[in-house]
C-alpha atoms as a PDB file:
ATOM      1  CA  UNK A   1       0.000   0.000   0.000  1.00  0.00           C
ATOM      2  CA  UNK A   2       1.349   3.341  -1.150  1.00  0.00           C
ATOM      3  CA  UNK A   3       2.092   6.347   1.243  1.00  0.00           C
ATOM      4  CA  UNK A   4       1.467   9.831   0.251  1.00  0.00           C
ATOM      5  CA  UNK A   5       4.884  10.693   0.353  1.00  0.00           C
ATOM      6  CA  UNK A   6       5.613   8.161  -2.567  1.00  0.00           C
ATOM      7  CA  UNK A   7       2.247   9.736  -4.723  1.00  0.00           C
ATOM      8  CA  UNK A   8       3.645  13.291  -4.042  1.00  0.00           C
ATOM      9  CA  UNK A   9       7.419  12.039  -5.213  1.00  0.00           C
ATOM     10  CA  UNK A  10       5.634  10.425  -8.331  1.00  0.00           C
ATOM     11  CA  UNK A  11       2.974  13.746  -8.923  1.00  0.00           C
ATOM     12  CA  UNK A  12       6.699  15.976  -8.833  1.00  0.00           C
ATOM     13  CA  UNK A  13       8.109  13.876 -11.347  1.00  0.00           C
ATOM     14  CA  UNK A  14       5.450  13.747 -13.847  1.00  0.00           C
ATOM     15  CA  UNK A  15       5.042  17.821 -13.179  1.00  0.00           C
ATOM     16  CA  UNK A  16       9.046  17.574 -14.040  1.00  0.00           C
ATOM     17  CA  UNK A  17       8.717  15.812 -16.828  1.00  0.00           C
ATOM     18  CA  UNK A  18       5.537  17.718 -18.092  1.00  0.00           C
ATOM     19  CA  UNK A  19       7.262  21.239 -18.336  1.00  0.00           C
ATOM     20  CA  UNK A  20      10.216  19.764 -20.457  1.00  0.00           C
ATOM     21  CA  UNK A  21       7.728  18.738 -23.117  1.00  0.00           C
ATOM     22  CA  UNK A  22       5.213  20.784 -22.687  1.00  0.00           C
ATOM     23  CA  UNK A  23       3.468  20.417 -26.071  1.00  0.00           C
ATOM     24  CA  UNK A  24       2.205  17.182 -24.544  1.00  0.00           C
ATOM     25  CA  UNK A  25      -1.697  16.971 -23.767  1.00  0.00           C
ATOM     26  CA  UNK A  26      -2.868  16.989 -20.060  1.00  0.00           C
ATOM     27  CA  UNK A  27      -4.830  13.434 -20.689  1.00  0.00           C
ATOM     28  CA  UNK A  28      -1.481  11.768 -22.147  1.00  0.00           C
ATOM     29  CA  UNK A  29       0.662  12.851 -19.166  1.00  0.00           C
ATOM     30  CA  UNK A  30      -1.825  11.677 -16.738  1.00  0.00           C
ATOM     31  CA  UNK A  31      -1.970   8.295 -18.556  1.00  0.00           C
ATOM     32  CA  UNK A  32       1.871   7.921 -18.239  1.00  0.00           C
ATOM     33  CA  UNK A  33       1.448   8.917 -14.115  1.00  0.00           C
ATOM     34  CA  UNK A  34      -0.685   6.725 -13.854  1.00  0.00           C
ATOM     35  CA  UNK A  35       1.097   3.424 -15.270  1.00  0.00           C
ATOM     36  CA  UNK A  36       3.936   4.910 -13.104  1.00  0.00           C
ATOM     37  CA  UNK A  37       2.216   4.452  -9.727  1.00  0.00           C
ATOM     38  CA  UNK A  38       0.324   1.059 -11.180  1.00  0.00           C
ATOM     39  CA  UNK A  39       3.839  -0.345 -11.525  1.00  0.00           C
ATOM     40  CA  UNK A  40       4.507  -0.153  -7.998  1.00  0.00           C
ATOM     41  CA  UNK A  41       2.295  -2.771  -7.603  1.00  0.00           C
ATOM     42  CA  UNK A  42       4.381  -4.906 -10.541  1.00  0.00           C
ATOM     43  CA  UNK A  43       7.639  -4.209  -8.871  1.00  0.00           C
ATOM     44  CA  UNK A  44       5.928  -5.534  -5.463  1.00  0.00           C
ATOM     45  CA  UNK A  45       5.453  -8.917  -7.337  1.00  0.00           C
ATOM     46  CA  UNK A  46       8.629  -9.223  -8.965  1.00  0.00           C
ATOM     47  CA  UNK A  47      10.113  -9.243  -5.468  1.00  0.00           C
ATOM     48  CA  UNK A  48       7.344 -12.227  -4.647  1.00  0.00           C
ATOM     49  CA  UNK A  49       7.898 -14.429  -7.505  1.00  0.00           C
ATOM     50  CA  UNK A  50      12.003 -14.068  -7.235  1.00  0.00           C
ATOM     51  CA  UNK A  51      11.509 -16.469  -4.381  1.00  0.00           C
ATOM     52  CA  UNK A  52      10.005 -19.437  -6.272  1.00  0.00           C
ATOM     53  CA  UNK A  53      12.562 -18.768  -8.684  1.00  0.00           C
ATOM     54  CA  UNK A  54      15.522 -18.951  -6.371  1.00  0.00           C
ATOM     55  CA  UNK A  55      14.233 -22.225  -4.853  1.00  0.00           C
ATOM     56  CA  UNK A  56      13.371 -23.807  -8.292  1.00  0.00           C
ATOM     57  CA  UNK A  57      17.110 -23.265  -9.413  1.00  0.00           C
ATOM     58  CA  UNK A  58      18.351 -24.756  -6.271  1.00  0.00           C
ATOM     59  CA  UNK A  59      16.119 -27.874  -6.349  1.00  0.00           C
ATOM     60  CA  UNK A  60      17.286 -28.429  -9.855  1.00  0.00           C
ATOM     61  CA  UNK A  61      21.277 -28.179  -8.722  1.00  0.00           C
ATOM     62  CA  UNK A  62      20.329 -30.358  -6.047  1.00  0.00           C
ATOM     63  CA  UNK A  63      19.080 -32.751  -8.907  1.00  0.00           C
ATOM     64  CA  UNK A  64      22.137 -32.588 -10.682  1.00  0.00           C
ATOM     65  CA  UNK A  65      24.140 -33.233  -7.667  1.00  0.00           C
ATOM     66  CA  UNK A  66      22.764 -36.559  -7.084  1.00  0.00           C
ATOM     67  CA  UNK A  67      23.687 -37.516 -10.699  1.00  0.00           C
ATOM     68  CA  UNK A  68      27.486 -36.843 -10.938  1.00  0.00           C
ATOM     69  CA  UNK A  69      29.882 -39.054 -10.614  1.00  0.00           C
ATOM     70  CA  UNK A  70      30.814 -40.492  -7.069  1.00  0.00           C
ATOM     71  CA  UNK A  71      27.949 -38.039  -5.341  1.00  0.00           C
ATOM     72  CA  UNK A  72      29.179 -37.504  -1.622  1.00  0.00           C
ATOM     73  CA  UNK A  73      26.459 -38.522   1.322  1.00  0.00           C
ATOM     74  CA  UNK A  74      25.148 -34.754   1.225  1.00  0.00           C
ATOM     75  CA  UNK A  75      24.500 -34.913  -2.520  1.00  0.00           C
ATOM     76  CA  UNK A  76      22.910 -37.851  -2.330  1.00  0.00           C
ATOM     77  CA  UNK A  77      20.507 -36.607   1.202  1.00  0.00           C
ATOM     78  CA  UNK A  78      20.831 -33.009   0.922  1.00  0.00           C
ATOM     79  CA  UNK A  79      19.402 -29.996   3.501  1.00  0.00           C
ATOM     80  CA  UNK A  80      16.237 -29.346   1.940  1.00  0.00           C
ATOM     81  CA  UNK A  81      14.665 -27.197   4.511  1.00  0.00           C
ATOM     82  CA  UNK A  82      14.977 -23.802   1.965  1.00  0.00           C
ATOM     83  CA  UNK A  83      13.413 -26.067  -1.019  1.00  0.00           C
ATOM     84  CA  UNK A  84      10.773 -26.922   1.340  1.00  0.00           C
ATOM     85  CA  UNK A  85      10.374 -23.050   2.649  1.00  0.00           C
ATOM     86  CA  UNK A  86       6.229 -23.551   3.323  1.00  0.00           C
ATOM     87  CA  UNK A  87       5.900 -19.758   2.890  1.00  0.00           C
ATOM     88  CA  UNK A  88       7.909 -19.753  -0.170  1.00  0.00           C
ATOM     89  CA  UNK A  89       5.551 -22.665  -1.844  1.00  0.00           C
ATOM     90  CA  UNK A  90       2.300 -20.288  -0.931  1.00  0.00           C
ATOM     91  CA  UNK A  91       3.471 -17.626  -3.164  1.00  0.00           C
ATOM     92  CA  UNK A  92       4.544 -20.013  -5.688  1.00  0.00           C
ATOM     93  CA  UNK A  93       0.765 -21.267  -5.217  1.00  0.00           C
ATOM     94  CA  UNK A  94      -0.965 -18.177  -5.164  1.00  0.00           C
ATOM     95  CA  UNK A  95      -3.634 -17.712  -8.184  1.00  0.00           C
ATOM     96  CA  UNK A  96      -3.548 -14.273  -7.475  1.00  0.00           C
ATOM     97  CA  UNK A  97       0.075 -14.160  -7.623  1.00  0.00           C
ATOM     98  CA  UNK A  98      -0.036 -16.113 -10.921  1.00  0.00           C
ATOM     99  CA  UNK A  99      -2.741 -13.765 -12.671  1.00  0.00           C
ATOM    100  CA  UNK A 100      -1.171 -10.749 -12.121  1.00  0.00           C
ATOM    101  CA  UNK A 101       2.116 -11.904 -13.162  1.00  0.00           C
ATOM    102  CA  UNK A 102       0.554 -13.337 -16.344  1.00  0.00           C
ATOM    103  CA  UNK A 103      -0.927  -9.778 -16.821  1.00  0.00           C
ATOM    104  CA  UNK A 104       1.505  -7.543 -16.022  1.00  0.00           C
ATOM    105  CA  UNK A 105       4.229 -10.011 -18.373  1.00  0.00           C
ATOM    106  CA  UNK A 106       6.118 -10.586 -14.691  1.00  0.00           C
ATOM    107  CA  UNK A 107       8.740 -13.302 -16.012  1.00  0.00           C
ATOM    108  CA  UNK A 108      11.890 -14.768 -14.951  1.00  0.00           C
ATOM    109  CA  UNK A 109      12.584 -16.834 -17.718  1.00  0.00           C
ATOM    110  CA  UNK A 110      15.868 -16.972 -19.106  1.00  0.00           C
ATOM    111  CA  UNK A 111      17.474 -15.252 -16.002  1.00  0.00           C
ATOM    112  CA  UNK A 112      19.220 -18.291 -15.365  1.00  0.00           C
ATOM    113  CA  UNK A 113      22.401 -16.827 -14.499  1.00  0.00           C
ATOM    114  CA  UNK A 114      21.051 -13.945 -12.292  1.00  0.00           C
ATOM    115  CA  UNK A 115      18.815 -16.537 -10.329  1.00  0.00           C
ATOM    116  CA  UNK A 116      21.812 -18.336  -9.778  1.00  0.00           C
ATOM    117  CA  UNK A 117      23.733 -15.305  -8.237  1.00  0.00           C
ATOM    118  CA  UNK A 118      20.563 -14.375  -6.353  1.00  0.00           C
ATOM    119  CA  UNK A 119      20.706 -17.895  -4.921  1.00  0.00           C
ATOM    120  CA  UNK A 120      24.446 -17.795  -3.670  1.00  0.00           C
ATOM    121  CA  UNK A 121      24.129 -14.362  -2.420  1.00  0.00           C
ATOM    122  CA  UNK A 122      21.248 -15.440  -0.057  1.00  0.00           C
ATOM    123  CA  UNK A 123      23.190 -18.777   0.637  1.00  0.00           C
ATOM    124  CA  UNK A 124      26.257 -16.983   1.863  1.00  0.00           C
ATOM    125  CA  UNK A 125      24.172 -14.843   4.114  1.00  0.00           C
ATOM    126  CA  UNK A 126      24.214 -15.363   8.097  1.00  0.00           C
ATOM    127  CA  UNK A 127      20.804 -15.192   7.188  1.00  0.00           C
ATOM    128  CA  UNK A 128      20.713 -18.060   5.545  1.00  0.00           C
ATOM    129  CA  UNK A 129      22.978 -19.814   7.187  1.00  0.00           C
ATOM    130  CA  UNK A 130      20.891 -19.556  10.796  1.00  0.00           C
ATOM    131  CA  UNK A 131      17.808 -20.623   8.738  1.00  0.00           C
ATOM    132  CA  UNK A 132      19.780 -23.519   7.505  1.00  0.00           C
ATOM    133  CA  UNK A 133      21.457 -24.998  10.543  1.00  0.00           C
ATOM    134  CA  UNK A 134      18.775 -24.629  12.551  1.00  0.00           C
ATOM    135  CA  UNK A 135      17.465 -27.586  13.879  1.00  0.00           C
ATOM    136  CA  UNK A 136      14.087 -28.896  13.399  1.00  0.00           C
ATOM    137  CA  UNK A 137      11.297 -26.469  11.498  1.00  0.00           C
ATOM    138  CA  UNK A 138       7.814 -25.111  11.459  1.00  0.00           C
ATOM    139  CA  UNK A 139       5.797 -22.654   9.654  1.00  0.00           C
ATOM    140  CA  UNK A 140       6.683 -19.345  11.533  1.00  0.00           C
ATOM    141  CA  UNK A 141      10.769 -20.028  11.005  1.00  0.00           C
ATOM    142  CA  UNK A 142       9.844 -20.443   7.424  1.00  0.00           C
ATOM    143  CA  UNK A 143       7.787 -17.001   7.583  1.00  0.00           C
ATOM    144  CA  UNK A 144      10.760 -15.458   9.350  1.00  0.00           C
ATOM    145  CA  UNK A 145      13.331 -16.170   6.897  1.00  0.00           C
ATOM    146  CA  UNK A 146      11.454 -14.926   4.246  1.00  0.00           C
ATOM    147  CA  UNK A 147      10.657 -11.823   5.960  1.00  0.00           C
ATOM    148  CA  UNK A 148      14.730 -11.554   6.734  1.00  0.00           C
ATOM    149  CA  UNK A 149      15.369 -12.399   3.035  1.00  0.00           C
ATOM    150  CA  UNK A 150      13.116  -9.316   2.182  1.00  0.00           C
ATOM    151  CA  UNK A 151      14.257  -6.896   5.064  1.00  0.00           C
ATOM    152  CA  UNK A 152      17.788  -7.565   5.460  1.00  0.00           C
ATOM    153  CA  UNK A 153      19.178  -9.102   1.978  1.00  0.00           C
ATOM    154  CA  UNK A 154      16.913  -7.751  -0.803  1.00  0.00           C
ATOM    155  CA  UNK A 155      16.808  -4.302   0.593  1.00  0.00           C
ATOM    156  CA  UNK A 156      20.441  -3.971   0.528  1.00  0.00           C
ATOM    157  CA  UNK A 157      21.196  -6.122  -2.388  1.00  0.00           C
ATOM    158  CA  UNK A 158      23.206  -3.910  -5.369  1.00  0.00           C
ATOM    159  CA  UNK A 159      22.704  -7.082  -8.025  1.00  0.00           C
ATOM    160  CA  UNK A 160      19.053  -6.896  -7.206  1.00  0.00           C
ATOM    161  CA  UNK A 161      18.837  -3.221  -7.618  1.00  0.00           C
ATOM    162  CA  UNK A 162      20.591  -2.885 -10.531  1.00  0.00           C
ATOM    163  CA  UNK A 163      18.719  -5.372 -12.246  1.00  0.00           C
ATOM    164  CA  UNK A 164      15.267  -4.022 -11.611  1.00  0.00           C
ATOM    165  CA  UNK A 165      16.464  -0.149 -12.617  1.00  0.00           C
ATOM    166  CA  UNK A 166      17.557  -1.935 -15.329  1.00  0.00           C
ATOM    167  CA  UNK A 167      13.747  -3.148 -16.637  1.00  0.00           C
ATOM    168  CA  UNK A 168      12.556   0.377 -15.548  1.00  0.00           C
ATOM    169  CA  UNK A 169      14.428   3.191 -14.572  1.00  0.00           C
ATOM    170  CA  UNK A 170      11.164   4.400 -12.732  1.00  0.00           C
ATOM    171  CA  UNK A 171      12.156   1.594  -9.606  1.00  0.00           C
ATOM    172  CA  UNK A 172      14.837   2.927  -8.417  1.00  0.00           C
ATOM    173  CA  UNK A 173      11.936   5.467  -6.323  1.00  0.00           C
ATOM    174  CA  UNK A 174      10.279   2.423  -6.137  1.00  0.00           C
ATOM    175  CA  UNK A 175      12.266   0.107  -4.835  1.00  0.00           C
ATOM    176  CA  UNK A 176      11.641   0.669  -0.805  1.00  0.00           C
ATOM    177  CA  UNK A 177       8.116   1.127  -1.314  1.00  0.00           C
ATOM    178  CA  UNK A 178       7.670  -1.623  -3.316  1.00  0.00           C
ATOM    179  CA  UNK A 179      10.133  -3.992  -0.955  1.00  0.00           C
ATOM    180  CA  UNK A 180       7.664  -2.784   2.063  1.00  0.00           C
ATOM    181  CA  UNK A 181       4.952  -3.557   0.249  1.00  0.00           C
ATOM    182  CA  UNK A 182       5.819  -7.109  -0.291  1.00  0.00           C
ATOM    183  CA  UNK A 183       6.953  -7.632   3.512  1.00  0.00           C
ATOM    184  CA  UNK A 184       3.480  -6.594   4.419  1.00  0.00           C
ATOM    185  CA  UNK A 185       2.135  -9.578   2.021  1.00  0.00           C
ATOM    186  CA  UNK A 186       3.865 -11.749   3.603  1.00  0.00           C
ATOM    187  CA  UNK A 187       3.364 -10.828   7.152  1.00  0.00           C
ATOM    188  CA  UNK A 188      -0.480 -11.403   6.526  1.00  0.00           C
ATOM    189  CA  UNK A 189       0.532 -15.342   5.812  1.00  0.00           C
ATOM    190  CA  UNK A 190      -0.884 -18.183   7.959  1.00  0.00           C
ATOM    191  CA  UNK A 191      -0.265 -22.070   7.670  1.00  0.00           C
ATOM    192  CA  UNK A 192      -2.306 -23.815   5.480  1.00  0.00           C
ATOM    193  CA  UNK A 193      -4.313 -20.868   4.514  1.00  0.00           C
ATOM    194  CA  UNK A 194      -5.856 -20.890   0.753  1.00  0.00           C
ATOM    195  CA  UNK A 195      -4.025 -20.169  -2.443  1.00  0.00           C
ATOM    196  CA  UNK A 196      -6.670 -17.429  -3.532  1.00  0.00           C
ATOM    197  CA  UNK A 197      -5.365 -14.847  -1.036  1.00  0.00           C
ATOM    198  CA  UNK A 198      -5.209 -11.227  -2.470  1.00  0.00           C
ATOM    199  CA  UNK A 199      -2.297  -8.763  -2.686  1.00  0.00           C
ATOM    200  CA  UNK A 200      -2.970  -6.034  -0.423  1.00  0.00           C
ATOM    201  CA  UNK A 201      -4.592  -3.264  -2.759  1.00  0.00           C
ATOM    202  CA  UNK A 202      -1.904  -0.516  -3.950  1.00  0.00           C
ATOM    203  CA  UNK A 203      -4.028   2.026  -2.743  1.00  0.00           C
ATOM    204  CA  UNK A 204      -5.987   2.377   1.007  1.00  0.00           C
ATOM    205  CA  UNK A 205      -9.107   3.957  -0.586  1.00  0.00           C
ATOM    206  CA  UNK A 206     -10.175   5.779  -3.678  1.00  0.00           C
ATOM    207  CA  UNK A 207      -9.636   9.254  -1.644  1.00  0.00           C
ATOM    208  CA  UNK A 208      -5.509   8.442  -2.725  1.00  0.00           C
ATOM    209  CA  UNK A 209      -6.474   7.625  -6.237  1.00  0.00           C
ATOM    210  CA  UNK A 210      -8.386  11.100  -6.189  1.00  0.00           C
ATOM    211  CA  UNK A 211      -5.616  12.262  -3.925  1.00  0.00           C
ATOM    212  CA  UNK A 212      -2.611  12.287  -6.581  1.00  0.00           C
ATOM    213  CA  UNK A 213      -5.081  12.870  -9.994  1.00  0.00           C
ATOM    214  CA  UNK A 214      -5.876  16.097  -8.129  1.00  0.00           C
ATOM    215  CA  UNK A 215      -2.656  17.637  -7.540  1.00  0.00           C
ATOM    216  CA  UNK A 216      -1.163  16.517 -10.446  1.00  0.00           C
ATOM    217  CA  UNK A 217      -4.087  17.961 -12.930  1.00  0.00           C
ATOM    218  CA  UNK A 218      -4.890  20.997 -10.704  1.00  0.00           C
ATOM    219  CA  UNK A 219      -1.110  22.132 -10.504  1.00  0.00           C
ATOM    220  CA  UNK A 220      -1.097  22.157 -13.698  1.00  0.00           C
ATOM    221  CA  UNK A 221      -4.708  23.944 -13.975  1.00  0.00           C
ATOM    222  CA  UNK A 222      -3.872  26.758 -11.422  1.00  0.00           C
ATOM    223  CA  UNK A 223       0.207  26.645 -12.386  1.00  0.00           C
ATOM    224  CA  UNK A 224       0.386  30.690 -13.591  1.00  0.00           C
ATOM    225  CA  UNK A 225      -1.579  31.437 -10.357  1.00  0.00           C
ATOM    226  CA  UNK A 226       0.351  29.727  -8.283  1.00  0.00           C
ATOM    227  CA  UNK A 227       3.747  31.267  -9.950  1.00  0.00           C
ATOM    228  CA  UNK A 228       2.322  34.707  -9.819  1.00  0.00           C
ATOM    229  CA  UNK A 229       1.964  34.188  -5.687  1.00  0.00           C
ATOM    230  CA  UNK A 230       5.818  32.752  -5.780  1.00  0.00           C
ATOM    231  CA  UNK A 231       6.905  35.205  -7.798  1.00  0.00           C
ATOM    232  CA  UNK A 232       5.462  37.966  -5.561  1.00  0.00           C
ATOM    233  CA  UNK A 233       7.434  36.151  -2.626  1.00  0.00           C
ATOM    234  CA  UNK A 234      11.309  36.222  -4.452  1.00  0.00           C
ATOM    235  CA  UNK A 235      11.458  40.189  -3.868  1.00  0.00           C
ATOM    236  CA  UNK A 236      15.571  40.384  -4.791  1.00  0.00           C
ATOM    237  CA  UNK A 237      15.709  36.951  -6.575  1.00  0.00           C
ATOM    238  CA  UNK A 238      14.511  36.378 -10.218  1.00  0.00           C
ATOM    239  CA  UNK A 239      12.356  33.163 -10.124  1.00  0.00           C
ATOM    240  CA  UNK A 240      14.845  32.283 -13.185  1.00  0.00           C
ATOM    241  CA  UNK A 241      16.995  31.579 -10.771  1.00  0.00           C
ATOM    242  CA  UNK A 242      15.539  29.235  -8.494  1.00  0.00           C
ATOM    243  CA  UNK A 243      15.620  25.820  -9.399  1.00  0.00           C
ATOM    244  CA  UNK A 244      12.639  24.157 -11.157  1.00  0.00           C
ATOM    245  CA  UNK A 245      12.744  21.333  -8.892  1.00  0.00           C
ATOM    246  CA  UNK A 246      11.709  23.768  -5.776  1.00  0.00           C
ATOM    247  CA  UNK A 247       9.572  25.812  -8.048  1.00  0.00           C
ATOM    248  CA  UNK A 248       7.672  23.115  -8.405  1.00  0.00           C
ATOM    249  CA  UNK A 249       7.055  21.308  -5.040  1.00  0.00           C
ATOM    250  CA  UNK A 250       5.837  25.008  -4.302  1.00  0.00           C
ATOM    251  CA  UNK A 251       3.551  25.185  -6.967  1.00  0.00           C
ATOM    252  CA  UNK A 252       2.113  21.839  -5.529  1.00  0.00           C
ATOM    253  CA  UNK A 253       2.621  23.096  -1.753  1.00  0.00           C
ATOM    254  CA  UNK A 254      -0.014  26.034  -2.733  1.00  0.00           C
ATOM    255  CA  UNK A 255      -1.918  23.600  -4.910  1.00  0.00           C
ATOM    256  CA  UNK A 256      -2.337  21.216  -1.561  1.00  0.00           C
ATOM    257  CA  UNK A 257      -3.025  24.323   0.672  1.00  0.00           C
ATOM    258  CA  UNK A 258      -5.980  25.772  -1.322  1.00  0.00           C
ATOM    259  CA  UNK A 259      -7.580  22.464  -2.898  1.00  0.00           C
ATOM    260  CA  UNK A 260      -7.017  19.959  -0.354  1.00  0.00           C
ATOM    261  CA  UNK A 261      -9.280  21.301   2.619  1.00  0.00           C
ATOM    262  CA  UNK A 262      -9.136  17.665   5.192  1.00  0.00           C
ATOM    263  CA  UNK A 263      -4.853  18.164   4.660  1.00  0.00           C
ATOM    264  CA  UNK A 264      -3.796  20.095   7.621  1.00  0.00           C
ATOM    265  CA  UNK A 265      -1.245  22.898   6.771  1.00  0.00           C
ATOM    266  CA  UNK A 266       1.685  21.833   8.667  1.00  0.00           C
ATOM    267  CA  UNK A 267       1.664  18.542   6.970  1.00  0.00           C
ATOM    268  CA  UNK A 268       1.718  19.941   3.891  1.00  0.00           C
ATOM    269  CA  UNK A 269       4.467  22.478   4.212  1.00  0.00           C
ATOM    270  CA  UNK A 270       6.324  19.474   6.464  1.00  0.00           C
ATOM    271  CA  UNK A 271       6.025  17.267   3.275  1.00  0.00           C
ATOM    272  CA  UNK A 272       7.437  19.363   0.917  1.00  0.00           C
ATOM    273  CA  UNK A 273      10.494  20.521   3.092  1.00  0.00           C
ATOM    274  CA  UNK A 274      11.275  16.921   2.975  1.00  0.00           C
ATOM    275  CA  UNK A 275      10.813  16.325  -0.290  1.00  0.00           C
ATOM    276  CA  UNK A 276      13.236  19.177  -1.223  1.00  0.00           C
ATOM    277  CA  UNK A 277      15.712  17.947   1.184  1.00  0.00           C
ATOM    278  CA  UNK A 278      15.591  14.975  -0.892  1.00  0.00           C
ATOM    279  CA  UNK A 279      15.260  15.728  -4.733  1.00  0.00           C
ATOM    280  CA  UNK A 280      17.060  19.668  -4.349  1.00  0.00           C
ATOM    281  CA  UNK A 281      19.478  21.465  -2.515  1.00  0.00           C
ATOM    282  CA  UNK A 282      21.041  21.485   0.658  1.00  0.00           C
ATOM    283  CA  UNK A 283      19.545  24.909   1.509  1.00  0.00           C
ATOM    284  CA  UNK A 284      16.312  24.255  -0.310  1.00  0.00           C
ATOM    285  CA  UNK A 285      13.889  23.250   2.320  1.00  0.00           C
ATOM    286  CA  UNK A 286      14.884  26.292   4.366  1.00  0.00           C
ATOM    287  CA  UNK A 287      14.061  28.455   1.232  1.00  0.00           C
ATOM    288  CA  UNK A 288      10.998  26.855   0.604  1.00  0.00           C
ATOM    289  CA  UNK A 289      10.097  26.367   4.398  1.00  0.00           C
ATOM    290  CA  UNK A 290      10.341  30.587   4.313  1.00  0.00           C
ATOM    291  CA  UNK A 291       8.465  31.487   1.166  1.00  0.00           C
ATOM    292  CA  UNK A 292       5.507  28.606   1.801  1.00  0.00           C
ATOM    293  CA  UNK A 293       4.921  30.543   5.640  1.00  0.00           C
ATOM    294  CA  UNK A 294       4.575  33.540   3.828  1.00  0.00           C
ATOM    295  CA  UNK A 295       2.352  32.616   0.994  1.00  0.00           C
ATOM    296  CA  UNK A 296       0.239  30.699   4.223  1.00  0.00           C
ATOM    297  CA  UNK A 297      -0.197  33.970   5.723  1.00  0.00           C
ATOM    298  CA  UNK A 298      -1.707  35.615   2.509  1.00  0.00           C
ATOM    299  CA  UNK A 299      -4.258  32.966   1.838  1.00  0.00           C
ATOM    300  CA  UNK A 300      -5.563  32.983   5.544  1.00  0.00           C
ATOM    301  CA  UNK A 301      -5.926  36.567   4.985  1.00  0.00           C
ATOM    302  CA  UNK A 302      -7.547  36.421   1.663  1.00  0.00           C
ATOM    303  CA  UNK A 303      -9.821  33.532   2.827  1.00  0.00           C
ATOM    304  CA  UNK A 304      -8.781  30.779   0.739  1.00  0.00           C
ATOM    305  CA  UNK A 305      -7.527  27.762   2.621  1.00  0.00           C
ATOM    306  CA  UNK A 306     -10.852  26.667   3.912  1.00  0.00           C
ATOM    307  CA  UNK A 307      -9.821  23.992   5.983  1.00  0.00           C
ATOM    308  CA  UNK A 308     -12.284  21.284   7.394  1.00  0.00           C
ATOM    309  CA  UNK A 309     -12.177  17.939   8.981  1.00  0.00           C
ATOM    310  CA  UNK A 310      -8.905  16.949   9.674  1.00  0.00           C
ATOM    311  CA  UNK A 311      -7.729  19.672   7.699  1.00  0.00           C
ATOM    312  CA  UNK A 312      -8.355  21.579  10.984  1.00  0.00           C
ATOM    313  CA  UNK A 313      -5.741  20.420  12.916  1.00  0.00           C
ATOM    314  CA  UNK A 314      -2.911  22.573  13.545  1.00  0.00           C
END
């Protein structure tokens, strides 16, 4: 499930991307922001269904094992407590899983190589390796070490990052969200529960779905207004010279302040001091953090924030 945070970071980019081709119709660019947040979603299963394929490569090595030539006693009765992973077969199981991935063209196939480095990069892991030796098994050590597999190796892994970038540059935002996403998939597992059990929706309601069309369509809408109030702000600086990036998480600051009447202010202005901390400059989210309390001021004044509900709170 999607934070606001990560529909505000995807909203800035499409605005970014928007004003360097601006020629482009409104419906088109929504269309594109849209597929962009969908594939969240994708990149949550492609973190699923690497786990079926990890164990499928190692149950087929363990296959060839037993076949060479003089097999030792541990070829021939192998460990098979991480082929056996109970969790790891429920995904593999899951119908839901399976649709989507036959939808949304998720496919490992001929990744032999990288499933094999995915597999010995897990193996080598203490992770593993306390999984492994432990003695005995049930159902919540399998759950545990999947959850560790998720939390501790994939979020860190460089192979595994690099490889999804690769299929769409869009994931390396993503890539936390989407790895969070998954853990909280997982966490929802129970033994011997049925294969028809749903990813947890992308979204928490359709008030986020309305949530990021909004701001990205009305910023756009009200975006000469919205300069003319930043612009009125700059007194000894030319807004030429301010970079785009902040001129725009302003533009959608004021868009938030005076369309958005259940989002309290502070959150607002605390949001997008973050989010220029993290896609501007070093002195950007004081900069913005000034001209944003001013511009507050001027729309209590004039009457046009309007807050209600939750909006309210201070």
């Amino acid at each position: 499930m999607v934070t606001r945070r990560y529909l505000r970071i995807k909203v800035l980019q499409a605005l970014y991307a928007a004003e360097k081709n601006p020629k482009e119709e409104l419906f088109a660019n929504e269309k594109k922001l849209d597929q962009v947040v969908q594939n969240c979603q994708v990149l949550t299963v492609y973190f699923l269904s690497l786990l079926p394929e990890i164990v499928r490569y190692r149950t087929l090595r363990l296959e060839e094992l037993k076949e060479k030539n003089n097999p030792t006693e541990e070829d021939l009765n192998p460990n098979t407590k991480f082929i056996d992973n109970e969790v790891i077969k429920q995904i593999e199981e899951n119908k839901n899983i399976q649709q989507f991935c036959r939808n949304h063209h998720v496919d490992w196939s001929n990744r032999y190589d990288f499933i094999a480095q995915m597999y010995h990069e897990i193996a080598n892991s203490d992770t593993f390796l306390a999984y492994f030796n432990a003695p005995g098994r049930n159902y919540q050590e399998d759950k545990d070490f999947v959850l560790n597999v998720l939390s501790k190796i994939f979020a860190e892994n460089e192979l595994l990052h690099w490889f999804l970038e690769e299929k769409n540059v869009h994931w390396f935002d993503d890539y936390n969200d989407a790895l969070l996403s998954a853990y909280k998939n997982i966490e929802r597992y129970k033994e011997n529960q049925s294969n028809q059990l749903a990813l947890i929706p992308l979204f928490k309601n359709e008030e986020e779905i309305t949530f990021y069309k909004e701001l990205f369509r009305k910023t756009l809408l009200y975006n000469t207004e919205y300069q003319k109030r930043i612009d009125d702000k700059l007194q000894h600086w030319e807004s030429e010279r301010i970079m785009e990036i902040d001129t725009i998480l302003m533009k959608m600051a004021i868009c938030e302040l005076t369309q958005f009447p259940t989002i309290p202010v502070k959150v607002t202005i605390n949001e997008y001091i973050e989010l220029a901390k993290l896609y501007s400059s070093r002195k950007s989210g004081v900069f913005i953090n000034g001209i944003l309390d001013s511009i507050v001021t001027d729309l209590k004044n004039e009457g046009l924030l309007g807050k209600m509900g939750r909006g309210l709170i201070n």
